[in-house]
Every structure is written in C-alpha cells, then in structure tokens.
N, C-alpha and C. Protein backbone atom coordinates (compact mmCIF):
# COMPACT_ATOMS: atom_id res chain seq x y z
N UNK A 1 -73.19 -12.39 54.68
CA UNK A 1 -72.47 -12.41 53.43
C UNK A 1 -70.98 -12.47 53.72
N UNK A 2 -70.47 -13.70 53.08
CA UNK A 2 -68.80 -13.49 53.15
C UNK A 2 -68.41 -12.64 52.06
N UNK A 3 -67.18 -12.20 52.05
CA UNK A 3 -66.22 -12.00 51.52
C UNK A 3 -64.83 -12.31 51.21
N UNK A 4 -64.12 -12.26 50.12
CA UNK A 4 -62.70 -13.00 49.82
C UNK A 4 -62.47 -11.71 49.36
N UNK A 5 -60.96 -11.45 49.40
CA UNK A 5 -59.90 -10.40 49.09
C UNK A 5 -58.92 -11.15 47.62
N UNK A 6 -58.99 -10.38 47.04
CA UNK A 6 -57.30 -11.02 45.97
C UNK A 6 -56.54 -9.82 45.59
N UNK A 7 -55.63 -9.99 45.29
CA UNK A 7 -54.68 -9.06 44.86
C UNK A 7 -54.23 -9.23 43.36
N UNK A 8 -54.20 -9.89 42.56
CA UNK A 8 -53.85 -10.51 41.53
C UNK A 8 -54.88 -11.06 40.55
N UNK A 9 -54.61 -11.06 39.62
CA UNK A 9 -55.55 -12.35 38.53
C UNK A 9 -55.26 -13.45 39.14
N UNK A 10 -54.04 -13.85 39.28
CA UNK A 10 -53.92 -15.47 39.79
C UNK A 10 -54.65 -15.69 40.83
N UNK A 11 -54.50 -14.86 41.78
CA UNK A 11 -54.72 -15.12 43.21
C UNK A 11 -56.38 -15.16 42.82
N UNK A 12 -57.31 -14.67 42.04
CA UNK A 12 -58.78 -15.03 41.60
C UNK A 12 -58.56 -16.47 41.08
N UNK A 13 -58.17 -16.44 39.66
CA UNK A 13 -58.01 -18.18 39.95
C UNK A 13 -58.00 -19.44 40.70
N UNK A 14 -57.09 -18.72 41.91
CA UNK A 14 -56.32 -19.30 43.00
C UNK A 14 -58.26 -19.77 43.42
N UNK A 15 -58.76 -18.92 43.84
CA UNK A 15 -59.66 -18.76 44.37
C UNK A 15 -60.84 -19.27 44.18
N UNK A 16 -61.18 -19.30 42.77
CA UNK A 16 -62.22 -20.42 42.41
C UNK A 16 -61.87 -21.37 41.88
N UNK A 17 -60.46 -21.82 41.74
CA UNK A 17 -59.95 -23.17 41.60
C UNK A 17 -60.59 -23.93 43.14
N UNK A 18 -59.59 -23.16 44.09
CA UNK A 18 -60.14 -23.81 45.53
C UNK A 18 -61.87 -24.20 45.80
N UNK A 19 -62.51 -23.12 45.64
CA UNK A 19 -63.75 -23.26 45.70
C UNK A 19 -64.74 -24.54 44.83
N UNK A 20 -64.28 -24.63 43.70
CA UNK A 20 -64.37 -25.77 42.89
C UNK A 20 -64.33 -26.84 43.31
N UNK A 21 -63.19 -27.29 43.84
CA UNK A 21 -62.64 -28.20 44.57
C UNK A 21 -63.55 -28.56 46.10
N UNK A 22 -64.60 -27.64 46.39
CA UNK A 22 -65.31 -27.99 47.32
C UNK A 22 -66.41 -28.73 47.24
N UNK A 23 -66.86 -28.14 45.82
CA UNK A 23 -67.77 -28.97 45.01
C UNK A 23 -68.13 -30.31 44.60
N UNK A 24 -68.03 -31.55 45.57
CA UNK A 24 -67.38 -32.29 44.72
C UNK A 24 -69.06 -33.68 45.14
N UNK A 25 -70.12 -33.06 45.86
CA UNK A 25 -70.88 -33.66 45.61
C UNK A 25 -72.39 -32.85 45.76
N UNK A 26 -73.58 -33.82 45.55
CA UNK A 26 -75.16 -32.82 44.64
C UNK A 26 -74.83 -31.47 45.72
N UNK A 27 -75.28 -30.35 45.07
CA UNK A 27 -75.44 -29.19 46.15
C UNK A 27 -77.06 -29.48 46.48
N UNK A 28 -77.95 -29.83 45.50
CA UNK A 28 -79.46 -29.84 45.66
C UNK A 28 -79.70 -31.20 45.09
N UNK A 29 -80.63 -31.61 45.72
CA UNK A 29 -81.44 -32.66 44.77
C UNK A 29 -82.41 -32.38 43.36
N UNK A 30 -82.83 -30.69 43.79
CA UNK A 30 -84.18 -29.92 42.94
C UNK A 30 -82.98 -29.21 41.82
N UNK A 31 -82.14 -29.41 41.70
CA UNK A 31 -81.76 -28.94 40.39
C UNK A 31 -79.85 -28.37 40.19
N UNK A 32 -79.62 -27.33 39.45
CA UNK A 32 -77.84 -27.99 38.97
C UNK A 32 -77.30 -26.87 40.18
N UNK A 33 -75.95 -26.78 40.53
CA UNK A 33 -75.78 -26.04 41.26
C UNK A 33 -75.90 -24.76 40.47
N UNK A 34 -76.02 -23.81 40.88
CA UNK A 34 -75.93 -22.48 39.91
C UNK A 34 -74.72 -21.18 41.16
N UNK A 35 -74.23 -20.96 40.11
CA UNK A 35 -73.18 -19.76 40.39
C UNK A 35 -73.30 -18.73 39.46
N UNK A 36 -73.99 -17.91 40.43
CA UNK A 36 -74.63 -16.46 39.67
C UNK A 36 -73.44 -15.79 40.18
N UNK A 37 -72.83 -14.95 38.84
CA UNK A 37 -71.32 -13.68 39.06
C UNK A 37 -72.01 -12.81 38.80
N UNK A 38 -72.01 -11.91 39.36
CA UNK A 38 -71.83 -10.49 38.91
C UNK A 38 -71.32 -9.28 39.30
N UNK A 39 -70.96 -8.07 38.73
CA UNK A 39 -70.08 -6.96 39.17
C UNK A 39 -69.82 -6.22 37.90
N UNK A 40 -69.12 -5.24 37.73
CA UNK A 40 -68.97 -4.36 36.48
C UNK A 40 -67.84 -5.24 35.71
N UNK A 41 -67.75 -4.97 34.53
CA UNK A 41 -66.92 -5.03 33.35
C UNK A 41 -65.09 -4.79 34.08
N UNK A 42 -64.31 -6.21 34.11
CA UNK A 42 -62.92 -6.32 34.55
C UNK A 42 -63.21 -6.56 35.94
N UNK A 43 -64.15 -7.16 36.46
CA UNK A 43 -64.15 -6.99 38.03
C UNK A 43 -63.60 -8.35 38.59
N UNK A 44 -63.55 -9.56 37.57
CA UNK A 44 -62.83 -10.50 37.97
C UNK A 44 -63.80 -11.64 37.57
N UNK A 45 -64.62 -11.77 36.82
CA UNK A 45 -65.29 -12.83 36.57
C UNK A 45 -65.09 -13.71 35.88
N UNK A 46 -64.97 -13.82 34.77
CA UNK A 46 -64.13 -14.63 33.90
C UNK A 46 -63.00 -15.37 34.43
N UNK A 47 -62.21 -14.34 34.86
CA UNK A 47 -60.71 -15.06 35.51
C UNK A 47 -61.07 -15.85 36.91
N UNK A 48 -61.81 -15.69 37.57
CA UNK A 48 -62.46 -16.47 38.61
C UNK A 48 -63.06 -17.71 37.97
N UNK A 49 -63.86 -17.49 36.70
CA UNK A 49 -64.24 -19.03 36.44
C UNK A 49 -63.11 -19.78 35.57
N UNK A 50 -62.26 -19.09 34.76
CA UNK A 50 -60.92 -19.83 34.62
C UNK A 50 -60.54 -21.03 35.84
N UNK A 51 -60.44 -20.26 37.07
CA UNK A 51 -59.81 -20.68 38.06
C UNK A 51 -60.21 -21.95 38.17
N UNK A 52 -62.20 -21.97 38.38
CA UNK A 52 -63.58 -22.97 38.43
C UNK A 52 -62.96 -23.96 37.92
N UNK A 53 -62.98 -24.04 36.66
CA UNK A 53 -62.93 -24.99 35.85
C UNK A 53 -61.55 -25.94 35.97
N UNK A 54 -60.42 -24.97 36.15
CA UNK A 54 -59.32 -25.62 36.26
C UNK A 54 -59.67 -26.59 37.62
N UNK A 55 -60.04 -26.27 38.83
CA UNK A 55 -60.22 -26.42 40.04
C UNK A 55 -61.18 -28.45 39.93
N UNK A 56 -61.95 -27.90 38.51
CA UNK A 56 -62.69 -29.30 38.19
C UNK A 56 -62.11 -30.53 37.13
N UNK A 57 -60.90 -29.47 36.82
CA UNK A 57 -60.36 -30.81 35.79
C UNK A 57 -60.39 -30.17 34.86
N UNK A 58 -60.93 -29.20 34.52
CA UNK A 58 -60.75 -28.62 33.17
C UNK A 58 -60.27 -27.96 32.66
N UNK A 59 -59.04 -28.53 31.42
CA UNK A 59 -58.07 -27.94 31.22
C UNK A 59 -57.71 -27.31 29.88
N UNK A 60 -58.96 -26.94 29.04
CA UNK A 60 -59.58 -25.93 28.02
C UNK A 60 -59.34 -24.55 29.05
N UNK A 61 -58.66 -23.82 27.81
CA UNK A 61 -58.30 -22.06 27.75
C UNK A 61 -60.00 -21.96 27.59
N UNK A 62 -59.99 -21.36 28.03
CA UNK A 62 -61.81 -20.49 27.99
C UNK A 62 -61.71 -19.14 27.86
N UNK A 63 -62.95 -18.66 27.50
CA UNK A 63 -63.04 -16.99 27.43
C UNK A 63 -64.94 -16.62 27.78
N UNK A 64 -65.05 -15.70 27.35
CA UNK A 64 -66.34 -15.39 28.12
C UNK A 64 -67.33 -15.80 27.07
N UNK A 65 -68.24 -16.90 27.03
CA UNK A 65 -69.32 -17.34 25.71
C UNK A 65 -70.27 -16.05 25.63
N UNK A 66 -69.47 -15.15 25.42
CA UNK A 66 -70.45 -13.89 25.18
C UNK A 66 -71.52 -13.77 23.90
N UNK A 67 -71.10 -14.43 22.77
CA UNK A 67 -71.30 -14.23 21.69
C UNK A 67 -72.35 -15.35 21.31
N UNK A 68 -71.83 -16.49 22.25
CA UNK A 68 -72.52 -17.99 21.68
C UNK A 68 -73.33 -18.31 22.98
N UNK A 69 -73.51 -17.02 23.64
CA UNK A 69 -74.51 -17.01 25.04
C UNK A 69 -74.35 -17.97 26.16
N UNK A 70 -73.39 -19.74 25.57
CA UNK A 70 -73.18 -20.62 26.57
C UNK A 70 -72.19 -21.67 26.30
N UNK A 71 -71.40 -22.13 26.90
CA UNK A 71 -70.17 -23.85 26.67
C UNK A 71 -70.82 -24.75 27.39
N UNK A 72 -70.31 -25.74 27.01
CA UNK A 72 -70.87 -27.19 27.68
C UNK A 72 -69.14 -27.63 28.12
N UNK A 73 -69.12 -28.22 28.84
CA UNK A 73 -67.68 -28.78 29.27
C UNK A 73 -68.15 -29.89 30.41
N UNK A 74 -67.46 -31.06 29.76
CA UNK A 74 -67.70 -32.51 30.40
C UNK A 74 -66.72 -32.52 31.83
N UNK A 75 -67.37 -33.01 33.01
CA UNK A 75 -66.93 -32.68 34.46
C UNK A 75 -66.87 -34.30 34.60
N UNK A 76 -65.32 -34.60 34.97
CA UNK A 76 -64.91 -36.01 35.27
C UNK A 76 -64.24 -36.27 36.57
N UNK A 77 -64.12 -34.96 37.35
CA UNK A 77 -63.09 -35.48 38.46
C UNK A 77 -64.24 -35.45 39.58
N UNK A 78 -65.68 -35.18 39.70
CA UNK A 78 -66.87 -34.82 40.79
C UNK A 78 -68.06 -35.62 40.33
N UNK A 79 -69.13 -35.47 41.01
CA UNK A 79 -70.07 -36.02 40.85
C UNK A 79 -70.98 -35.77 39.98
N UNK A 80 -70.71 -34.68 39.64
CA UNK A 80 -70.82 -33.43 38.53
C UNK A 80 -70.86 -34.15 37.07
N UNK A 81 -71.85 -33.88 36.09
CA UNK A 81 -71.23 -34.05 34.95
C UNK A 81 -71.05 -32.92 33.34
N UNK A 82 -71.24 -31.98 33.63
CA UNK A 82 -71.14 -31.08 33.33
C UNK A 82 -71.07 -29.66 34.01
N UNK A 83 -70.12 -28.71 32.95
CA UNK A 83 -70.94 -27.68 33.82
C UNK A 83 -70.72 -26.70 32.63
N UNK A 84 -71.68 -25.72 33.00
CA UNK A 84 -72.56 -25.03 31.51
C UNK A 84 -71.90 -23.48 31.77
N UNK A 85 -70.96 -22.57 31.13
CA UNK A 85 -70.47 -21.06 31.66
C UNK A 85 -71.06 -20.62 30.39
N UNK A 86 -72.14 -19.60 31.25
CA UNK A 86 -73.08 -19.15 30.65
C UNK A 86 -72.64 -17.29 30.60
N UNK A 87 -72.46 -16.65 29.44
CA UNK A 87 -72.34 -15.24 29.65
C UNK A 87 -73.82 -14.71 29.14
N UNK A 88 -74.76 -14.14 30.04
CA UNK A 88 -76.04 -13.25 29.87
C UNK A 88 -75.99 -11.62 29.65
N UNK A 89 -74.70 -11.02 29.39
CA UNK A 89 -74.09 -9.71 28.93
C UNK A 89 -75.00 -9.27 27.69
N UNK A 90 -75.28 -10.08 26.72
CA UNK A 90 -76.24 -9.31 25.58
C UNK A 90 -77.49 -9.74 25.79
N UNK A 91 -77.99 -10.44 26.37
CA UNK A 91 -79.30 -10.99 26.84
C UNK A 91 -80.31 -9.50 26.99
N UNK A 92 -81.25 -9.30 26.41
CA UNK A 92 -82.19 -8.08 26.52
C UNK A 92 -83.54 -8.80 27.71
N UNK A 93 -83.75 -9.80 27.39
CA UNK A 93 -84.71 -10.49 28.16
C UNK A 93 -84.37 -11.61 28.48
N UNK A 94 -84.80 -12.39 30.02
CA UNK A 94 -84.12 -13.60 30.46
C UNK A 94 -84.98 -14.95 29.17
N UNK A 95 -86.21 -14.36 28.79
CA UNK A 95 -86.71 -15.69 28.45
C UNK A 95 -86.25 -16.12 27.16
N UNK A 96 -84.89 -15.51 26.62
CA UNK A 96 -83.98 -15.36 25.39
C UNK A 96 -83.65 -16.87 25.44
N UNK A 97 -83.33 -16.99 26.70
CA UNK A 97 -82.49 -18.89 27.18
C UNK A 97 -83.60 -19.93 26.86
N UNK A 98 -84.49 -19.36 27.25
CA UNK A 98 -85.22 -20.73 26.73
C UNK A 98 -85.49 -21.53 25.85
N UNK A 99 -85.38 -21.05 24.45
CA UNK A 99 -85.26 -21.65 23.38
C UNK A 99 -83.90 -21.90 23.27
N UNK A 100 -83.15 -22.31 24.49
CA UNK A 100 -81.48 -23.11 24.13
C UNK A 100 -81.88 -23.98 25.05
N UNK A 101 -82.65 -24.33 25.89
CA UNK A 101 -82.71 -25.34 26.72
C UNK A 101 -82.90 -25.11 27.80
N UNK A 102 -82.30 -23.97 28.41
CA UNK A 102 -81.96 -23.46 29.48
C UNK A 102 -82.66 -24.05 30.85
N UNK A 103 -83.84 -23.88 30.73
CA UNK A 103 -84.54 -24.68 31.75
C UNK A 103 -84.49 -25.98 32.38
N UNK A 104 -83.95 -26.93 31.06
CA UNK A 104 -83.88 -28.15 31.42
C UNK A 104 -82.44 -28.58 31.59
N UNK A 105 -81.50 -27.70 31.19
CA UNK A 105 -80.20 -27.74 32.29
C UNK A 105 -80.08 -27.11 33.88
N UNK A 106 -80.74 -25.92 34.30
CA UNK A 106 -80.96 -25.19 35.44
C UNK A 106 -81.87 -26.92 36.51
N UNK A 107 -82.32 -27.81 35.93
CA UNK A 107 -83.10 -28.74 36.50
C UNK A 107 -82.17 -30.15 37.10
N UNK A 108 -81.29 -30.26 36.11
CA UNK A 108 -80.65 -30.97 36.23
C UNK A 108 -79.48 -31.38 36.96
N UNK A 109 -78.95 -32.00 38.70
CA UNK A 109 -78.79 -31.64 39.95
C UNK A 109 -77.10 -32.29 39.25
N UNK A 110 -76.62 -33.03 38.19
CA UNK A 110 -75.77 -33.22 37.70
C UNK A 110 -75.08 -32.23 36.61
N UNK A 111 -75.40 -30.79 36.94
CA UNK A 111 -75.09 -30.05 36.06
C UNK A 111 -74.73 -29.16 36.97
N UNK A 112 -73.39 -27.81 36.90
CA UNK A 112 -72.91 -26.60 38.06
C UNK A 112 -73.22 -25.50 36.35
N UNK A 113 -73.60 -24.74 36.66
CA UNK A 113 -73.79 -23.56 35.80
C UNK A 113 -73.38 -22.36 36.42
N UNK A 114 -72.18 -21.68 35.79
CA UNK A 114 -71.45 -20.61 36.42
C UNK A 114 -72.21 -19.79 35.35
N UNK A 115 -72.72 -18.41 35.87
CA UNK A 115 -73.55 -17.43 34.58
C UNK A 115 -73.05 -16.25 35.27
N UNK A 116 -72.03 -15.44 33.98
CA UNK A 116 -71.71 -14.22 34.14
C UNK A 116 -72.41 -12.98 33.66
N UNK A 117 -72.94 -11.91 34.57
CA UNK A 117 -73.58 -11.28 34.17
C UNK A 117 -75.58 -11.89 34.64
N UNK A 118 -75.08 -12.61 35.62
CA UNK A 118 -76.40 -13.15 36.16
C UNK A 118 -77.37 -12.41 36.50
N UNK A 119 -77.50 -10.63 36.91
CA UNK A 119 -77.83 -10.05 37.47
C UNK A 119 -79.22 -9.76 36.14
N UNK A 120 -78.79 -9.95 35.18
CA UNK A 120 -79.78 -9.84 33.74
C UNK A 120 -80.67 -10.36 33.57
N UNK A 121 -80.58 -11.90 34.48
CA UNK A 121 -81.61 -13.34 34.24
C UNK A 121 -82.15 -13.59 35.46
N UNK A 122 -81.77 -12.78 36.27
CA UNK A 122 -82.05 -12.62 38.12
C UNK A 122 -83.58 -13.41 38.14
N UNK A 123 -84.21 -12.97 37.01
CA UNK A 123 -86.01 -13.37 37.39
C UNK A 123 -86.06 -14.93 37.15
N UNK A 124 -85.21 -15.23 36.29
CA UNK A 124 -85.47 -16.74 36.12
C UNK A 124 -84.47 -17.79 36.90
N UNK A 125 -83.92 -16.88 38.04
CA UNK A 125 -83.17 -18.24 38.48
C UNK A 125 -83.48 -18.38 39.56
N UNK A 126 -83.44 -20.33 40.22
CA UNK A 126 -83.84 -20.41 41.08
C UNK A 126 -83.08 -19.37 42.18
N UNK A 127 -83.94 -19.72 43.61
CA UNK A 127 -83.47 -18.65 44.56
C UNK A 127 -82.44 -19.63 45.47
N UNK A 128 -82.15 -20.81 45.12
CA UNK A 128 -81.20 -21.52 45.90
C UNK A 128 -79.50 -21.14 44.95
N UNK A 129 -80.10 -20.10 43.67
CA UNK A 129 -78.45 -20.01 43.33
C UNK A 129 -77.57 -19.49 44.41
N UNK A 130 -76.49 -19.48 44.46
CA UNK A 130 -74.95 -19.17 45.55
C UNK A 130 -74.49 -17.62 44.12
N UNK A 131 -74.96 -16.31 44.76
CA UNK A 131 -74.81 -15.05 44.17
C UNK A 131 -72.77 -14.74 44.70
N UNK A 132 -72.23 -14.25 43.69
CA UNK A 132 -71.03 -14.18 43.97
C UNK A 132 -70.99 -12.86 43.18
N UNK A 133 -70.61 -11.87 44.21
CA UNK A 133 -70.18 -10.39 43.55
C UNK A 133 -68.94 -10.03 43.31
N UNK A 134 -68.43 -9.41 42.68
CA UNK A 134 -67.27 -8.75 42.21
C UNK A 134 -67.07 -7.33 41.70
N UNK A 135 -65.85 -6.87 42.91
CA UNK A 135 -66.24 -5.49 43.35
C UNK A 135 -64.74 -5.28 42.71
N UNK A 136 -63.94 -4.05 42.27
CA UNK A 136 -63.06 -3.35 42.43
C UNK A 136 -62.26 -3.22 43.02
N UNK A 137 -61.15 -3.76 44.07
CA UNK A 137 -60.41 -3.00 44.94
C UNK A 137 -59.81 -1.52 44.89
N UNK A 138 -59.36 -1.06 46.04
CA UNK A 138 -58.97 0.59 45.82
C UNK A 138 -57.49 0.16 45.26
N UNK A 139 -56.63 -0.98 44.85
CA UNK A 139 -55.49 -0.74 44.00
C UNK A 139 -56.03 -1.73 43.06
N UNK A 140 -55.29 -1.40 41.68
CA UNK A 140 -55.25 -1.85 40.50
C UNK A 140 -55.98 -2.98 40.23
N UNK A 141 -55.22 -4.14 41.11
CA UNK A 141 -55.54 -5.52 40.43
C UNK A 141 -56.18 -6.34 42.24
N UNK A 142 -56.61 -5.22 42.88
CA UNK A 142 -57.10 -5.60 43.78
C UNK A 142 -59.33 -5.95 43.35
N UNK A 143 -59.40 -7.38 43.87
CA UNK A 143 -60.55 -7.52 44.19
C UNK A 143 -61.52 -8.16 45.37
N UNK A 144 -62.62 -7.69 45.25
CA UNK A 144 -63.74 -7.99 46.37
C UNK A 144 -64.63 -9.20 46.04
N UNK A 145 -64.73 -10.08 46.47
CA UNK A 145 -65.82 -11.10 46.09
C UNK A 145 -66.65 -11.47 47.04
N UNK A 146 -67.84 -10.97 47.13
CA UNK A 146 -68.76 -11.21 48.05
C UNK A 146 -69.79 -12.56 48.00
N UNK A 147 -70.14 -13.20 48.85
CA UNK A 147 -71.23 -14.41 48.57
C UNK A 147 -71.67 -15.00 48.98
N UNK A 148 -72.95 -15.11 48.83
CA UNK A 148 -74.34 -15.36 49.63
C UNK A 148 -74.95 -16.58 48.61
N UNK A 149 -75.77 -17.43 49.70
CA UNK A 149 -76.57 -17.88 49.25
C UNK A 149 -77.85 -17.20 48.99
C-alpha cells in the first residue's frame, strides 16, 4: 500500500489533479475505472476529487452529490468519456444504485467513477477498484492518503 502526504486543501487537489492526469488510457477492458474514497467526514475527499476532475478537463465547481446520490460529467481531454462522482453517504443498502443504472455504468471501460464513501457499497464493487483512504494528519490541514489496488 502506498501512501501520499498533503499539508493543505490545495496540495489534495494538487494531488488528484496529478493523478488524473495519469489516467489517460482503458485501466480494464472488463469495466469503468473505479476510485473507491474513503475515510471519516473532512478527511479530504471531495477536495481530492475537485482536484480529479480539474486534472481531466473539468472545469465545473462541484460539491459532494450527496443528496442526488450521483453527476455525470463529459471527459474530453482522455480516452475516457465520462466520469460518474458518486456520494454513497446516505445509501442504507448498496442495491439502492441499481435502480439508477449503476451496474451498467460500473461495466462500461469508457467510464472512471470516483465514489465517496465507497466503504458502504464495498459488496457491490468490482475487486479491480483502486481503494484510496483518507486519514487525518496529527496537524490541522494535514492529510494521509493511502492506496491499493
């Protein structure tokens, strides 16, 4: 398992802007890339996929689709053509997604799905997702991002 250090909100940005930017062709043939976040409440998730998106061209203010469970946002600078930021925070059961589609975007190897709060839907995602944790640092605006395939 690696780990990344930040000190800052930006410097998270900083961070999955870059990472984004690595992205730039299929991760799988069997289906979309998936980027499972998770960590407690302020641990840096959101502002890390800020970073994502900017990193892909995308230059929509975002916030966490907590409420509307998911965004669609059209991906023009990669091979990519979408990518789906999914918040699973009120989700009581994973099979909630399925009557939005869910399945048949998770399939689709032209789709990156960043899902915050992944740790909720853990049963339904493939096991080739890339798990990205987010820990606390011991100062303020310090964070930990751990990540494994």
């Amino acid at each position: 398992m690696k780990a990344h250090k930040t000190f800052s909100s930006a410097e998270t940005k900083v961070f999955g802007e870059k990472l984004a930017k690595k992205f730039t062709t299929p991760y799988s043939s069997r289906g979309a890339l998936i980027l499972a976040l998770s960590g407690e409440l302020g641990s840096g998730k959101t502002t890390f996929t800020q970073g994502f998106l900017r990193g892909l061209g995308i230059r929509k203010k975002t916030t966490s689709p907590t409420f509307i469970i998911f965004r669609r946002f059209a991906v023009k600078s990669t091979w990519f053509k979408n990518l789906y930021h999914v918040d699973a925070y009120r989700l009581k059961k994973p099979r909630e997604l399925a009557a939005l589609g869910f399945k048949e975007i998770l399939r689709d190897p032209k789709n990156i799905v960043l899902i915050e709060w992944a740790e909720n839907i853990k049963s339904i995602l493939p096991k080739n997702a890339l798990w990205l944790r987010f820990h606390h640092g011991k100062k303020e605006n310090e964070r930990e991002i751990k990540f494994s395939a």
